[in-house]
C-alpha atoms as a PDB file:
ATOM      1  CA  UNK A   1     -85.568  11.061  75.671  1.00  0.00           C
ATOM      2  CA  UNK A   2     -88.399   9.065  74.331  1.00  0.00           C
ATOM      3  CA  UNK A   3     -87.715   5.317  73.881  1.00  0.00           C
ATOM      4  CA  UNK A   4     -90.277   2.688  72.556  1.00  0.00           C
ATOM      5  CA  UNK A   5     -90.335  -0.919  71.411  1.00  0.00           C
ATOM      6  CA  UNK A   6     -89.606  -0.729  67.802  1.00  0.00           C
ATOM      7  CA  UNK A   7     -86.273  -1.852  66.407  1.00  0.00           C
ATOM      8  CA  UNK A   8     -84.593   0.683  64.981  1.00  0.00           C
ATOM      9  CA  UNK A   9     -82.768  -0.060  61.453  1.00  0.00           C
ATOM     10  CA  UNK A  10     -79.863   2.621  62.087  1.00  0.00           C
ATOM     11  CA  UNK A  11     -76.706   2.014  61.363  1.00  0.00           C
ATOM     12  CA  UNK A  12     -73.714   4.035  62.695  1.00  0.00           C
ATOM     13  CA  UNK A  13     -70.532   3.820  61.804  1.00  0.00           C
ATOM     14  CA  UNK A  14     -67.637   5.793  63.772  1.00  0.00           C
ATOM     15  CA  UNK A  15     -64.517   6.891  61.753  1.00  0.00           C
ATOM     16  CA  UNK A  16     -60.812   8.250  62.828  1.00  0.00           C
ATOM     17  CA  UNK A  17     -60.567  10.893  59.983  1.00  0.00           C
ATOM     18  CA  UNK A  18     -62.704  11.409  56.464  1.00  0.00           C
ATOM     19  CA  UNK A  19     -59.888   9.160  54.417  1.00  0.00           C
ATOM     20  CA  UNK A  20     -61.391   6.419  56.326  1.00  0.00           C
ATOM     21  CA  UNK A  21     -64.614   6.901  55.637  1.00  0.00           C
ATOM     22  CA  UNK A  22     -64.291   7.480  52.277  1.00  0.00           C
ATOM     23  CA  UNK A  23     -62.665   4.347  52.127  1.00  0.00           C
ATOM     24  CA  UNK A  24     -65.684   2.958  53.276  1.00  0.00           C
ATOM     25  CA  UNK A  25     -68.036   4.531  51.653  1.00  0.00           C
ATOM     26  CA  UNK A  26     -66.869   4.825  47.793  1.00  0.00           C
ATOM     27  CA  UNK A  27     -69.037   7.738  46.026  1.00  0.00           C
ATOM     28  CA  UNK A  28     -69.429   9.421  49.297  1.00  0.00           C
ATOM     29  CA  UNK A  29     -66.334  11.216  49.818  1.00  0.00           C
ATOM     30  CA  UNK A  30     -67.632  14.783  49.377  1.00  0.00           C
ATOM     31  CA  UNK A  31     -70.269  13.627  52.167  1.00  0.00           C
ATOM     32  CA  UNK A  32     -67.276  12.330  54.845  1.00  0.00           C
ATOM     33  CA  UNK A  33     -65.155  15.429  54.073  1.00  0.00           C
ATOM     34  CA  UNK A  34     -67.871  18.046  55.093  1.00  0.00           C
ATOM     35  CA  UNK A  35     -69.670  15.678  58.086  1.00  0.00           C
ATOM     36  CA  UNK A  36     -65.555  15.618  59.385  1.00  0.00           C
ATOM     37  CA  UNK A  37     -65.583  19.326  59.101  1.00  0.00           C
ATOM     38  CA  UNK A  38     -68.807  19.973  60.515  1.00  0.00           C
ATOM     39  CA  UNK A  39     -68.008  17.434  63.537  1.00  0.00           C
ATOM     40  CA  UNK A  40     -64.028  19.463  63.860  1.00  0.00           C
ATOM     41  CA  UNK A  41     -65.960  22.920  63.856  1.00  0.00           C
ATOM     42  CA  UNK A  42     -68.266  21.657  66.456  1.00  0.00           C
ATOM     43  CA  UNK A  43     -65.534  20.328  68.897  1.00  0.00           C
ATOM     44  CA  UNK A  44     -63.215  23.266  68.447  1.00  0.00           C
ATOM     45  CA  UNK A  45     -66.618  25.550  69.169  1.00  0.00           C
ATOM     46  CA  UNK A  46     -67.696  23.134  72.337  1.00  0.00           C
ATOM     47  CA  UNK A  47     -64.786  21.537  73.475  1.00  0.00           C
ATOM     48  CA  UNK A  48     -63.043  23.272  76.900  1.00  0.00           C
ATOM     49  CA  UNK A  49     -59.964  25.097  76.371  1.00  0.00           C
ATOM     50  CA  UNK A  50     -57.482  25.680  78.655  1.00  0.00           C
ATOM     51  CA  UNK A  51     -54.239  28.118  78.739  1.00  0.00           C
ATOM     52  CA  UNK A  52     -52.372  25.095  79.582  1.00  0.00           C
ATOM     53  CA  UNK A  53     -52.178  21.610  79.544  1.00  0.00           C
ATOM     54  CA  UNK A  54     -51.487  21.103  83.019  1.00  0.00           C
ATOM     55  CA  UNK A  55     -54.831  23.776  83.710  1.00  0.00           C
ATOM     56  CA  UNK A  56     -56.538  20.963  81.435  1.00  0.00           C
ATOM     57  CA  UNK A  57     -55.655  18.019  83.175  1.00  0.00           C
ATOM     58  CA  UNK A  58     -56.526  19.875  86.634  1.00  0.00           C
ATOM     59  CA  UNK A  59     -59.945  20.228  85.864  1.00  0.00           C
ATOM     60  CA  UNK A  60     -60.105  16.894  84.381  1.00  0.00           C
ATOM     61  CA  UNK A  61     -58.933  15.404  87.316  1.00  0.00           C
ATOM     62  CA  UNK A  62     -61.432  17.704  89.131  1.00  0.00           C
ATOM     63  CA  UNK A  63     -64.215  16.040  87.135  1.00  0.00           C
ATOM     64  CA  UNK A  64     -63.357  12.729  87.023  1.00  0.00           C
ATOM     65  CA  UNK A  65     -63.957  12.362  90.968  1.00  0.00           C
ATOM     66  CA  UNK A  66     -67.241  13.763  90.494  1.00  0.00           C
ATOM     67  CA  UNK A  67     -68.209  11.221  87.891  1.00  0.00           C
ATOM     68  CA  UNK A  68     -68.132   7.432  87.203  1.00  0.00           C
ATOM     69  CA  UNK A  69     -64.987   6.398  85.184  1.00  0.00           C
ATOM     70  CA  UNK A  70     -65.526   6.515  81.365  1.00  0.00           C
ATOM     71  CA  UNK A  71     -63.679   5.288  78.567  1.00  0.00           C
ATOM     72  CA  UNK A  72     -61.437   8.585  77.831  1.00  0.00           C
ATOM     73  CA  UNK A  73     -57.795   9.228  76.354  1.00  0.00           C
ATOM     74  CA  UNK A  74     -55.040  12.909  76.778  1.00  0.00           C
ATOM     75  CA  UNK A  75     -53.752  13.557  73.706  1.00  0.00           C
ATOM     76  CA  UNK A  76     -49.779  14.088  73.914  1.00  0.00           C
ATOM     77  CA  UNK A  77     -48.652  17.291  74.662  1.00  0.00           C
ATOM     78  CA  UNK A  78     -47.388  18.158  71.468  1.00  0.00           C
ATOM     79  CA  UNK A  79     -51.235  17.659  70.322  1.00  0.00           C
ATOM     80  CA  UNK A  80     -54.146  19.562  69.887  1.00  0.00           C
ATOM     81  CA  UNK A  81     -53.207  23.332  70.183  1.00  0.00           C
ATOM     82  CA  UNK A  82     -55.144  25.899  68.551  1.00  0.00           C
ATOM     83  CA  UNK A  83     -54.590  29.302  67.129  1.00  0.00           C
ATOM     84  CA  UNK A  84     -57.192  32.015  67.430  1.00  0.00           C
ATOM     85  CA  UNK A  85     -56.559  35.983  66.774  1.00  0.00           C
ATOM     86  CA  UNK A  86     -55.804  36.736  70.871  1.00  0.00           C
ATOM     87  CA  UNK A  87     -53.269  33.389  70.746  1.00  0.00           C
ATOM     88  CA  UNK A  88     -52.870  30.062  71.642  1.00  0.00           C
ATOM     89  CA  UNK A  89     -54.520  27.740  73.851  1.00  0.00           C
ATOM     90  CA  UNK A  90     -54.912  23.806  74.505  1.00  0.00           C
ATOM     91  CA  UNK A  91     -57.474  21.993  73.844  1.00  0.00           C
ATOM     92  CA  UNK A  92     -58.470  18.202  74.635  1.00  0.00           C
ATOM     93  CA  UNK A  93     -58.547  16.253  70.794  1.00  0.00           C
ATOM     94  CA  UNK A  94     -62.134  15.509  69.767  1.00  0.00           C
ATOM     95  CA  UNK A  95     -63.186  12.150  70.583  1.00  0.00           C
ATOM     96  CA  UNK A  96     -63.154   9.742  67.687  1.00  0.00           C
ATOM     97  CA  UNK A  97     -63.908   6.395  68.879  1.00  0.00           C
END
């Protein structure tokens, strides 16, 4: 990473879903549907999967004492499963702060 002394003018703005920021962002919606889509693609591509939940929260548990605590939430169980072609599996929700 290369950081310098210059202010930087950028603005980011963090949203739960694309409703919300098209709410905030009038004229923009086609913009916030496909950057949502992009960023759900991404995280169901990246994210860890698991067979289980409990597998999930084993290895998050594992990895947890091997790093400082962060600011992190577990979806409820009823959350966050996936389909593919060989089945189902859970997945952690994407973070959406």
């Amino acid at each position: 990473m290369l950081a310098g002394c210059e202010k930087s003018d950028e603005t980011v703005s963090l949203y739960q879903n694309a409703d919300d920021c098209s709410a905030a962002n009038p004229g923009k919606s086609a913009e916030c549907t496909t950057a949502y889509n992009n960023a759900l693609k991404e995280a169901e591509r990246t994210a860890p999967k698991y067979a289980t939940r409990e597998d999930c929260v084993a290895d998050l548990v594992k990895v947890s004492a091997s790093r400082p605590p962060a600011q992190a939430g577990m979806a409820p169980e009823n959350q966050a499963q996936a389909q593919q072609s060989s089945g189902s599996f859970w997945m952690p929700l994407m973070a959406v702060t």
